[in-house]
Protein backbone atom coordinates (compact mmCIF):
# COMPACT_ATOMS: atom_id res chain seq x y z
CA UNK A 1 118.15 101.30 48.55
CA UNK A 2 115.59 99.18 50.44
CA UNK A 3 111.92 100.33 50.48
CA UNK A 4 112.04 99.89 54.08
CA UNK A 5 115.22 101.91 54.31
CA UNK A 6 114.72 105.68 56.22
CA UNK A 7 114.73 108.42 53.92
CA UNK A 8 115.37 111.96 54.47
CA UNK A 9 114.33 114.33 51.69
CA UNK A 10 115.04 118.13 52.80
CA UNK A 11 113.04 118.64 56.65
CA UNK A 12 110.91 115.27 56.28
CA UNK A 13 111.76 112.07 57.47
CA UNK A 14 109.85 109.31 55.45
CA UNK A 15 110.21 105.49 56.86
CA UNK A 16 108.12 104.28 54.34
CA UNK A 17 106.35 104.58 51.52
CA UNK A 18 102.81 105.16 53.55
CA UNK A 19 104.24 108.51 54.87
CA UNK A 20 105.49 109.39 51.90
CA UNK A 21 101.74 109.02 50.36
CA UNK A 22 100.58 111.11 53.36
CA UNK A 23 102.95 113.61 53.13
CA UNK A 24 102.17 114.09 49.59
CA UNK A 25 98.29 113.91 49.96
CA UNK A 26 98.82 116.79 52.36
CA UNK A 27 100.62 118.93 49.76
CA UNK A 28 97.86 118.27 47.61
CA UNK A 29 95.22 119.13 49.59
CA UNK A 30 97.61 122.86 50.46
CA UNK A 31 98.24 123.25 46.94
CA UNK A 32 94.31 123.06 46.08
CA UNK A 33 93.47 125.54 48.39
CA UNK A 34 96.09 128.09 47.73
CA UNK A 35 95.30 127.87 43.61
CA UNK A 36 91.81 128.31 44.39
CA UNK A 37 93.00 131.30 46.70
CA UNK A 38 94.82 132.64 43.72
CA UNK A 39 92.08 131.86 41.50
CA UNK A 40 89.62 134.35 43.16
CA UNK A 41 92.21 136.95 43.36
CA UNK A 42 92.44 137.17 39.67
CA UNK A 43 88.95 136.99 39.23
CA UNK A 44 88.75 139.82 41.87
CA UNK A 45 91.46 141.74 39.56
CA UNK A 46 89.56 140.96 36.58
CA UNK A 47 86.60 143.52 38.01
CA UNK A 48 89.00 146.29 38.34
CA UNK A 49 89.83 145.75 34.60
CA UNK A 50 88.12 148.38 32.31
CA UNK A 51 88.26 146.13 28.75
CA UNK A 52 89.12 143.22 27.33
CA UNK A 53 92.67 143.61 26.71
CA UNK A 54 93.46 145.10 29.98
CA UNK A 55 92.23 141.59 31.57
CA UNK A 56 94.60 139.41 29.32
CA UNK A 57 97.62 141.77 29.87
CA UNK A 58 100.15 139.64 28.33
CA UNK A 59 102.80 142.21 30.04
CA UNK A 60 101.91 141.69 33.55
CA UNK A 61 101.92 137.26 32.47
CA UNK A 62 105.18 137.47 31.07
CA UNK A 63 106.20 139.55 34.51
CA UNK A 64 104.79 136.65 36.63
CA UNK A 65 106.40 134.24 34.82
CA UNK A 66 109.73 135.55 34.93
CA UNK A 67 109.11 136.53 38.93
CA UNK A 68 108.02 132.67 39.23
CA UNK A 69 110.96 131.11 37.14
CA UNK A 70 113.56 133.22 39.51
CA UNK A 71 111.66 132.21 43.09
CA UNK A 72 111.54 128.80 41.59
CA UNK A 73 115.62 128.48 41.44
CA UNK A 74 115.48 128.63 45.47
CA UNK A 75 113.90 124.95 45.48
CA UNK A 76 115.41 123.19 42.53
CA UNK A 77 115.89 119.34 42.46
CA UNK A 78 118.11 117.65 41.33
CA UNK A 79 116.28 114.63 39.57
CA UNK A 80 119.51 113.04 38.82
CA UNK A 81 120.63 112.59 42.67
């Protein structure tokens, strides 16, 4: 495939590799603010914590791992396509 070929990956339509660099700049920038969105709320659930080992709660980690691995299966890739 040419570089100056159209691409369509899922909803957006790239025609070259500048859009593509926008598009992903723009995820970035989304990502950034929602981690830092998520960062807060775990420091905010860190006050309602009454000791140490209540803030690490390896339980409640392992439960948003597994909760993250499952919602993650709705947007695989498949690298070799």
């Amino acid at each position: 495939m040419s570089y100056r070929t159209s691409l369509r990956v899922r909803s957006m339509h790239f025609s070259n590799i500048e859009d593509v660099r926008k598009q992903i700049d723009r995820i970035d920038s989304e990502l950034i603010r929602i981690i830092t969105q998520r960062a807060k709320c775990v420091k905010a659930a860190a006050r309602f914590k009454t000791d140490r080992s209540a803030v690490r709660a390896p339980d409640r980690v392992q439960q948003v791992i597994d909760k993250d691995v499952l919602h993650s299966e709705r947007f695989e890739y498949d690298c070799l396509s």
